[in-house]
Protein backbone atom coordinates (compact mmCIF):
# COMPACT_ATOMS: atom_id res chain seq x y z
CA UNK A 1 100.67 101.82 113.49
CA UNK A 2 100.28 98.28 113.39
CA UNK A 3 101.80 95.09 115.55
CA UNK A 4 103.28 92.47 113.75
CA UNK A 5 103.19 89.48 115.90
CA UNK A 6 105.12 86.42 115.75
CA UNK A 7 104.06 83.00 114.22
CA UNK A 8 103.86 81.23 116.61
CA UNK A 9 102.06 84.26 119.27
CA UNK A 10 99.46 82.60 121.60
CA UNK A 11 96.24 83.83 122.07
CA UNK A 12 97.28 85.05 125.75
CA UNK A 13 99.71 87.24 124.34
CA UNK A 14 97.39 88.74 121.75
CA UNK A 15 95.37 89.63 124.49
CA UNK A 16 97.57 90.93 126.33
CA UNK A 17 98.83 93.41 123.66
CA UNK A 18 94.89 94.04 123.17
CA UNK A 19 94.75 95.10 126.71
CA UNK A 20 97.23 97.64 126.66
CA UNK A 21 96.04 99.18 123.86
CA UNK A 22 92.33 99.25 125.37
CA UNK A 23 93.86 100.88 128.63
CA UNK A 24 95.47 103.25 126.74
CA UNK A 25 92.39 104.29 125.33
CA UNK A 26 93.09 103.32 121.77
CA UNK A 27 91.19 100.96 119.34
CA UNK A 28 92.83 97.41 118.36
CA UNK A 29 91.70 95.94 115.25
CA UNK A 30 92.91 92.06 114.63
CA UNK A 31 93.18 90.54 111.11
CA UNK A 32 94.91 86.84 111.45
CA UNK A 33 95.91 85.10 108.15
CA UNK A 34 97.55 81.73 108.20
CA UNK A 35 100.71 82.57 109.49
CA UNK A 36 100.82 85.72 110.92
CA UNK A 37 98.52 87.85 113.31
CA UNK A 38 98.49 91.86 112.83
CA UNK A 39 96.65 93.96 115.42
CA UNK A 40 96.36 97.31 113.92
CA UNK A 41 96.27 100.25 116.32
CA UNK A 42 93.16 103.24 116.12
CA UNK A 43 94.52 106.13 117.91
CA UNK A 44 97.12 108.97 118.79
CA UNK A 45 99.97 106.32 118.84
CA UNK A 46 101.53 108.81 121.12
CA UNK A 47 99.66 107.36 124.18
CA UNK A 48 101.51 104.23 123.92
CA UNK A 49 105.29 105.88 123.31
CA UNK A 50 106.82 105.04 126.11
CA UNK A 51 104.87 101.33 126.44
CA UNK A 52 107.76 99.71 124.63
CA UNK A 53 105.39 97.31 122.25
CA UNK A 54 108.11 96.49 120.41
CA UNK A 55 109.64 93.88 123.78
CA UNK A 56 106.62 92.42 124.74
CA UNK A 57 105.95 88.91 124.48
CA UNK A 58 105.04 87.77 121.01
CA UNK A 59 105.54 91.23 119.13
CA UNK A 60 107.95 90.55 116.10
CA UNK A 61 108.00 93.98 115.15
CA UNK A 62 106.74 97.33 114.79
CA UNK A 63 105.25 99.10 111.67
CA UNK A 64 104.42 102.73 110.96
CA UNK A 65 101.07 103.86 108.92
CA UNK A 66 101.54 106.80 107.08
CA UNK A 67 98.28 106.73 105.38
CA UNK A 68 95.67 108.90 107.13
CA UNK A 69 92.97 105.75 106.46
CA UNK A 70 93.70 103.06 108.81
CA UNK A 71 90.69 99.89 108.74
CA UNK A 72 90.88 100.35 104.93
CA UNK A 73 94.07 99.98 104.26
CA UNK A 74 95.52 96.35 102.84
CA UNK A 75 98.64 96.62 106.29
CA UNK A 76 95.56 96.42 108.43
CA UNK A 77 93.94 93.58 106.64
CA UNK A 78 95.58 90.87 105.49
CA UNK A 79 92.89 89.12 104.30
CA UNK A 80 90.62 90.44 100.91
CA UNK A 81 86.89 91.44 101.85
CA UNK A 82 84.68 89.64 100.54
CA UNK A 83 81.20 90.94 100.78
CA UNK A 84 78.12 88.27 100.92
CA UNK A 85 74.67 89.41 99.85
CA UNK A 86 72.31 87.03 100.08
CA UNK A 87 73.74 83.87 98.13
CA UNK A 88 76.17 86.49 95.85
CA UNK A 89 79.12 87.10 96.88
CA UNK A 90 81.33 90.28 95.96
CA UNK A 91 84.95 89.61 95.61
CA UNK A 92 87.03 86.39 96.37
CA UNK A 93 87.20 84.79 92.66
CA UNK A 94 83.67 86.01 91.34
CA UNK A 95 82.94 88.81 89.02
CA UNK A 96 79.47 89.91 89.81
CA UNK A 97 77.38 92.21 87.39
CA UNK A 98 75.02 95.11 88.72
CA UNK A 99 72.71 95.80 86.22
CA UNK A 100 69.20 97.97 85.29
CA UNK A 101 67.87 101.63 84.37
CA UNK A 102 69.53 104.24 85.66
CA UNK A 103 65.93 105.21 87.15
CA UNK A 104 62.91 103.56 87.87
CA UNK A 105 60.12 105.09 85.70
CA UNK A 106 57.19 102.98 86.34
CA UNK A 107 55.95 99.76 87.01
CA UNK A 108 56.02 98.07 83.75
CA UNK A 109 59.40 99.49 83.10
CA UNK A 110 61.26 97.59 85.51
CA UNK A 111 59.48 94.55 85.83
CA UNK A 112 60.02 94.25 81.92
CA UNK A 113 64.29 94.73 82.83
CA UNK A 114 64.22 92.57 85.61
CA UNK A 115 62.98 89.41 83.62
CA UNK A 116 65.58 90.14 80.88
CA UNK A 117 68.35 90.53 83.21
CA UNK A 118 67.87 87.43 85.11
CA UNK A 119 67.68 85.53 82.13
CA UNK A 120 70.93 86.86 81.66
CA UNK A 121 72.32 86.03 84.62
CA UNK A 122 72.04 89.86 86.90
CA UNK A 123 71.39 88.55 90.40
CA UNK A 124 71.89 92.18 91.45
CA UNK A 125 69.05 94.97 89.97
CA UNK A 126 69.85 98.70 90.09
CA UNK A 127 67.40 101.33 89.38
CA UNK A 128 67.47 105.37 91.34
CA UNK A 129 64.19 106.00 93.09
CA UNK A 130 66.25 109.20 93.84
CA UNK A 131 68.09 110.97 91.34
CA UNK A 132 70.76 113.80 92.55
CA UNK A 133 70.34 115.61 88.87
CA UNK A 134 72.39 119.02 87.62
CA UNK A 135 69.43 120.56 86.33
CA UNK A 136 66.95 121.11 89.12
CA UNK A 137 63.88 120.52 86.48
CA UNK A 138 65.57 116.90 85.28
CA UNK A 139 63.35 113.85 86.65
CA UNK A 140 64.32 113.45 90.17
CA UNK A 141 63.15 109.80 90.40
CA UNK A 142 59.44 108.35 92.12
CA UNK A 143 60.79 108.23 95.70
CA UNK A 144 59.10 105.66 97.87
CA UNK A 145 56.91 104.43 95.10
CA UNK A 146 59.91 103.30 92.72
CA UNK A 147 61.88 101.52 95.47
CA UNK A 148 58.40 99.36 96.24
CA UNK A 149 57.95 98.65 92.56
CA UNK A 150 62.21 97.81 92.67
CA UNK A 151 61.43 95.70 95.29
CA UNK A 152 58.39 93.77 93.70
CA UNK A 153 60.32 93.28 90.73
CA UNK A 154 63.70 91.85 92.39
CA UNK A 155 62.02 89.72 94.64
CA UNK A 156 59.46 88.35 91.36
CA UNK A 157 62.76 87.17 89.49
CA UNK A 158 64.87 86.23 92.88
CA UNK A 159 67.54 89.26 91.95
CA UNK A 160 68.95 91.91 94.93
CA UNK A 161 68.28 95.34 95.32
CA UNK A 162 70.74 98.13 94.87
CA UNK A 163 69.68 101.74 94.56
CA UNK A 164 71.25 105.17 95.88
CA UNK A 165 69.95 107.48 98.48
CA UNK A 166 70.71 111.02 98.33
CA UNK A 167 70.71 111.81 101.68
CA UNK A 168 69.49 110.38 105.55
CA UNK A 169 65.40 111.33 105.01
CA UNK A 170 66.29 108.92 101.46
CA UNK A 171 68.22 106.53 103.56
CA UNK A 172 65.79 106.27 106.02
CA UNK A 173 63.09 105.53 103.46
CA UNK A 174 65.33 103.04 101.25
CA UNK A 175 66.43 100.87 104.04
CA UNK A 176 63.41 98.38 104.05
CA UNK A 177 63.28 97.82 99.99
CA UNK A 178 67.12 97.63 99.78
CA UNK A 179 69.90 95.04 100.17
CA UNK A 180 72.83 97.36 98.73
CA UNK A 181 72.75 100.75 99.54
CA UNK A 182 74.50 103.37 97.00
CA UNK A 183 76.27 106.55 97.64
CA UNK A 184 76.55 108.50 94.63
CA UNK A 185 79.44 110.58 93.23
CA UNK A 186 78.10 113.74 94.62
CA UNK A 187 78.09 112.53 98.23
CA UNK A 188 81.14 110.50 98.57
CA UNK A 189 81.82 112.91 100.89
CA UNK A 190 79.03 113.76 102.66
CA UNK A 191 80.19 112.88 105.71
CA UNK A 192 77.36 112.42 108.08
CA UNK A 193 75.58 110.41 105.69
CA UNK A 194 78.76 108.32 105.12
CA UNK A 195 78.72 108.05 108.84
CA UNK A 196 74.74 106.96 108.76
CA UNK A 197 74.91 104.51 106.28
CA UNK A 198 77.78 102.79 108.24
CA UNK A 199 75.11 102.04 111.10
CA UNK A 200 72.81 99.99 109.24
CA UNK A 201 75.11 97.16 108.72
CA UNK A 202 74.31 96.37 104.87
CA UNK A 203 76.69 96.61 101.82
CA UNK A 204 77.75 100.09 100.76
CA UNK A 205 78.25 100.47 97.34
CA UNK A 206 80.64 103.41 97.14
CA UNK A 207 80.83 105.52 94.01
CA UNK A 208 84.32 107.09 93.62
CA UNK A 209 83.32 111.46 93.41
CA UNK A 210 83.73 113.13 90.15
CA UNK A 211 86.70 115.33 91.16
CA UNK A 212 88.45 113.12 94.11
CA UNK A 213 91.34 111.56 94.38
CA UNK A 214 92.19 107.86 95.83
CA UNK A 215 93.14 109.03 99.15
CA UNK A 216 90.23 110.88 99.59
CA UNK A 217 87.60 108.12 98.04
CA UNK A 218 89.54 105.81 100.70
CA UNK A 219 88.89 108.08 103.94
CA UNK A 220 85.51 108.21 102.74
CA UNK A 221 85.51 104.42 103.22
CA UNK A 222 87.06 105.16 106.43
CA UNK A 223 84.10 106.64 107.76
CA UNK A 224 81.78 104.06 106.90
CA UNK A 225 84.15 101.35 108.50
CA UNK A 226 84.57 103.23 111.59
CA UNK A 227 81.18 103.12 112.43
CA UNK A 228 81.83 99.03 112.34
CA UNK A 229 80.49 98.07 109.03
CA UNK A 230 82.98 96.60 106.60
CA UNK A 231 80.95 95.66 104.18
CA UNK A 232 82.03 98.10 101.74
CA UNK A 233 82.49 97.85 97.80
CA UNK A 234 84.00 100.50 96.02
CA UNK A 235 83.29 101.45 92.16
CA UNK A 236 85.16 103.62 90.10
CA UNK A 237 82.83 105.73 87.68
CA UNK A 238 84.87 108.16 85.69
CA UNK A 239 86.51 111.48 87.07
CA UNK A 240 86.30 114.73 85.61
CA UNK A 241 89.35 115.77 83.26
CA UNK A 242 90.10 118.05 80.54
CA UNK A 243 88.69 115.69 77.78
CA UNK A 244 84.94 116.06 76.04
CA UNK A 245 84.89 113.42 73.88
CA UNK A 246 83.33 111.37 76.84
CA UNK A 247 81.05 112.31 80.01
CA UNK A 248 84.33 111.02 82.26
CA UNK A 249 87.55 109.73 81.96
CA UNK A 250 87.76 106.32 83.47
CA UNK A 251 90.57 106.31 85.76
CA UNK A 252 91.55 102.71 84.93
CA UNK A 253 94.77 102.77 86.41
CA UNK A 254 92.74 103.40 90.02
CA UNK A 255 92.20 99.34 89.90
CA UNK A 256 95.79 98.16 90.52
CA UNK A 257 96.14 101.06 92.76
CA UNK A 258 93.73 100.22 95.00
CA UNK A 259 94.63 96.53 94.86
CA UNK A 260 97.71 97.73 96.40
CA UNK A 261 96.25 100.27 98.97
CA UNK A 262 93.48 98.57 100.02
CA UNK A 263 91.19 94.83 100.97
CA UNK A 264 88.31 96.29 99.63
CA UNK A 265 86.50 95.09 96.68
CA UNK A 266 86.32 97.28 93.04
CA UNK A 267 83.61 97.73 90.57
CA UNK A 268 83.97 99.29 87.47
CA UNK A 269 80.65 101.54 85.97
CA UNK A 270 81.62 101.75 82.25
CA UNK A 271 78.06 103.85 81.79
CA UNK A 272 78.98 106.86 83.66
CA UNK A 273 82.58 106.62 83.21
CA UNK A 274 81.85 107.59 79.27
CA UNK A 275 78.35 108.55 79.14
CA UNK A 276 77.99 106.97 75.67
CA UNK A 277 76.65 103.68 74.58
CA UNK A 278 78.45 102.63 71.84
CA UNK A 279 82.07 102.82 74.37
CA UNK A 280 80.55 100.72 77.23
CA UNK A 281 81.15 97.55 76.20
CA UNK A 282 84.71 98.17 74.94
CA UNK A 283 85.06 99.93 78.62
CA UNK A 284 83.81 96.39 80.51
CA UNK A 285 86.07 94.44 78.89
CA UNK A 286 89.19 96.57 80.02
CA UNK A 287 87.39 96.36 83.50
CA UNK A 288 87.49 92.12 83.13
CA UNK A 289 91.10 92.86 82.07
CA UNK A 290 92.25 94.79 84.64
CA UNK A 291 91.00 92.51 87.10
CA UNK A 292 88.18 94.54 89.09
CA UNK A 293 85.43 92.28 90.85
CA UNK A 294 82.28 93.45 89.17
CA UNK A 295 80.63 95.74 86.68
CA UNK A 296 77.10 97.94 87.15
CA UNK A 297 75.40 98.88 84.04
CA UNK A 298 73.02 100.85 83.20
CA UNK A 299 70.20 98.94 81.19
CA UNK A 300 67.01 100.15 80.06
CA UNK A 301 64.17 98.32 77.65
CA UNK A 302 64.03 101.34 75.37
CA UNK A 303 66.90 103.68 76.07
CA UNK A 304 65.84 106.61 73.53
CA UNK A 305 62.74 107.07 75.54
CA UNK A 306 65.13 106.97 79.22
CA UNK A 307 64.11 109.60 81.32
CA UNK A 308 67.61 109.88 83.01
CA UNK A 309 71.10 108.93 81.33
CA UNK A 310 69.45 106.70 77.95
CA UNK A 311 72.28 108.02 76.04
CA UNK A 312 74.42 105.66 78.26
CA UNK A 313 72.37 103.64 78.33
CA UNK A 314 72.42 99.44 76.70
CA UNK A 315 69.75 97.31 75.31
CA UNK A 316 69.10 94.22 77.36
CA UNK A 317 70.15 91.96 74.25
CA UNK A 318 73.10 95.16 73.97
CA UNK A 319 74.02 94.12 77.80
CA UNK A 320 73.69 89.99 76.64
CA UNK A 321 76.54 90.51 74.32
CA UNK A 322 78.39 92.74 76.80
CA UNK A 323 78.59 89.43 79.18
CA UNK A 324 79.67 87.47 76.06
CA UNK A 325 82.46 89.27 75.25
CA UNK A 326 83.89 89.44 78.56
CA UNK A 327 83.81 85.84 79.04
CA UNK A 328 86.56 84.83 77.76
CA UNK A 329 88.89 87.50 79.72
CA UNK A 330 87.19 86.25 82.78
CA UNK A 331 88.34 82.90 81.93
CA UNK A 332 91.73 84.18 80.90
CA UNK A 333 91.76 85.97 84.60
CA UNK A 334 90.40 82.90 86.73
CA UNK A 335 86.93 84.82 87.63
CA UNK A 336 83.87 83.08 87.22
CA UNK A 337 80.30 85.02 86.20
């Protein structure tokens, strides 16, 4: 449920709506735009029934929230999130690009991406220290030792860190080299994880899982925002249909939906959505089109020798004409690189 107050509401009764929620043990959540104040209610709604909200001072009206996610949802926010990393910021008017291997192999390896990306413009680096893989004798990724050469490289070429963690012994060990933490397709709903990452407080870069629908890619969100971090980005990366032709089937229609569900921002990952080179460019410039915030990429210096995903995988002079052909829909969209 949420309460819709009036205009011109004072702060006194704001508070005092707050403080009958709060007595009735439930959770108010405040989101004030320029006109209009909404204090959205956490809770068994029943424990206010007979409170009559609706004819206290200030309330205009009443509104009920079907939706089983509740600080996601666009009713409880009126505002759009807008997540600030450093000096990037993720959503608003920008259209930010995430970009680098899909693992970090060694040293030299991402040290040589990083300088070609930031001549390029990335101010966010990816790279997997640890890689969730479907054959158990795939390379699983350096561990500690990647995320410190990650680190070394970002910080050499003034770029952010981004990079996934598998589960909370990972998280535990990524915190210090990361400013973006990733949760993978596999464990968007891992729910104790979701629930970990929440209480660290940095930007959660939420990968949409292979098989799940919005709904359910939303409560995950949930229960990262419950635990009072809101700094969440979502990315749609594909789901799993019928057709081979591709690795996924980008669910491009999830965009507008979401726009309409939720405050969140949306990223678009054109590498995993097809899992072949030649379609991810084509792929990021429906993603400018459709009016998502960002992209991430998977780049690699010499993709045929990739130990995880090369055959997704661009060029960094492949990803250089990538950003020039979705310049001008950017323009055409009002988003600025």
């Amino acid at each position: 449920m949420i309460i819709v107050m009036k205009p011109n509401a004072g702060k006194k009764e704001i508070d005092n709506i707050v403080d009958k929620l709060h007595k009735a043990g439930l959770e108010a959540h405040l989101s004030t735009g320029k006109e209009l104040t909404i204090i959205g209610v956490i809770g068994d709604k029943r424990l206010v029934a007979d409170a009559n909200l609706e004819l206290m001072p200030g309330v205009d009206r009443l509104v009920p929230i079907t939706e089983s996610y509740k600080l996601v949802n666009r009713k409880f926010n009126v505002k759009e999130t807008v997540v600030k990393v450093g000096d990037v910021e993720i959503g608003g008017d920008r259209f930010v690009l995430i970009a680098g291997p899909c693992a970090v192999e060694s040293e030299e390896q991402i040290f040589q991406t990083a300088e070609k990306l930031s001549k390029a413009g990335v101010k966010i680096l990816r790279g997997g220290a640890f890689k969730p893989r479907t054959s158990p004798y795939s390379f699983q990724g350096l561990g500690v030792e990647g995320l410190k050469y990650l680190r070394a490289a970002a910080d050499t070429y003034g770029m952010l860190v981004i990079s996934e963690v598998t589960g909370i012994p990972a998280l535990q060990d990524a915190e210090p080299y990361v400013d973006i933490i990733q949760i993978g397709a596999r464990n968007m709903q891992n729910f104790d994880l979701l629930k970990e990452v929440g209480r660290t407080q940095k930007p959660i870069f939420l990968k949409r899982g292979m098989s799940a629908t919005i709904d359910e890619w939303l409560n995950a969100a949930e229960y990262i925002i419950r635990e009072h971090n809101n700094q969440v980005i979502l990315c749609e990366r594909g789901i799993r249909t019928f057709e081979t032709a591709t690795r996924n089937t980008l669910d491009i229609s999830a965009i507008p939906v979401l726009r309409a569900k939720t405050h969140l921002p949306v990223f678009i990952d054109p590498s995993h959505a097809c899992g072949v080179k030649d379609y991810v460019i084509p792929l990021a410039r429906a993603a400018a089109a459709v009016d998502c915030d960002g992209l991430t990429v998977e780049v690699h210096p010499n993709p045929d020798r990739a130990l995880s995903d090369g055959a997704q995988s661009l060029t960094p002079e492949d990803f250089v004409e990538l950003v020039r052909q979705i310049k001008p829909i950017l323009d055409v969209m009002g988003r600025k690189l």
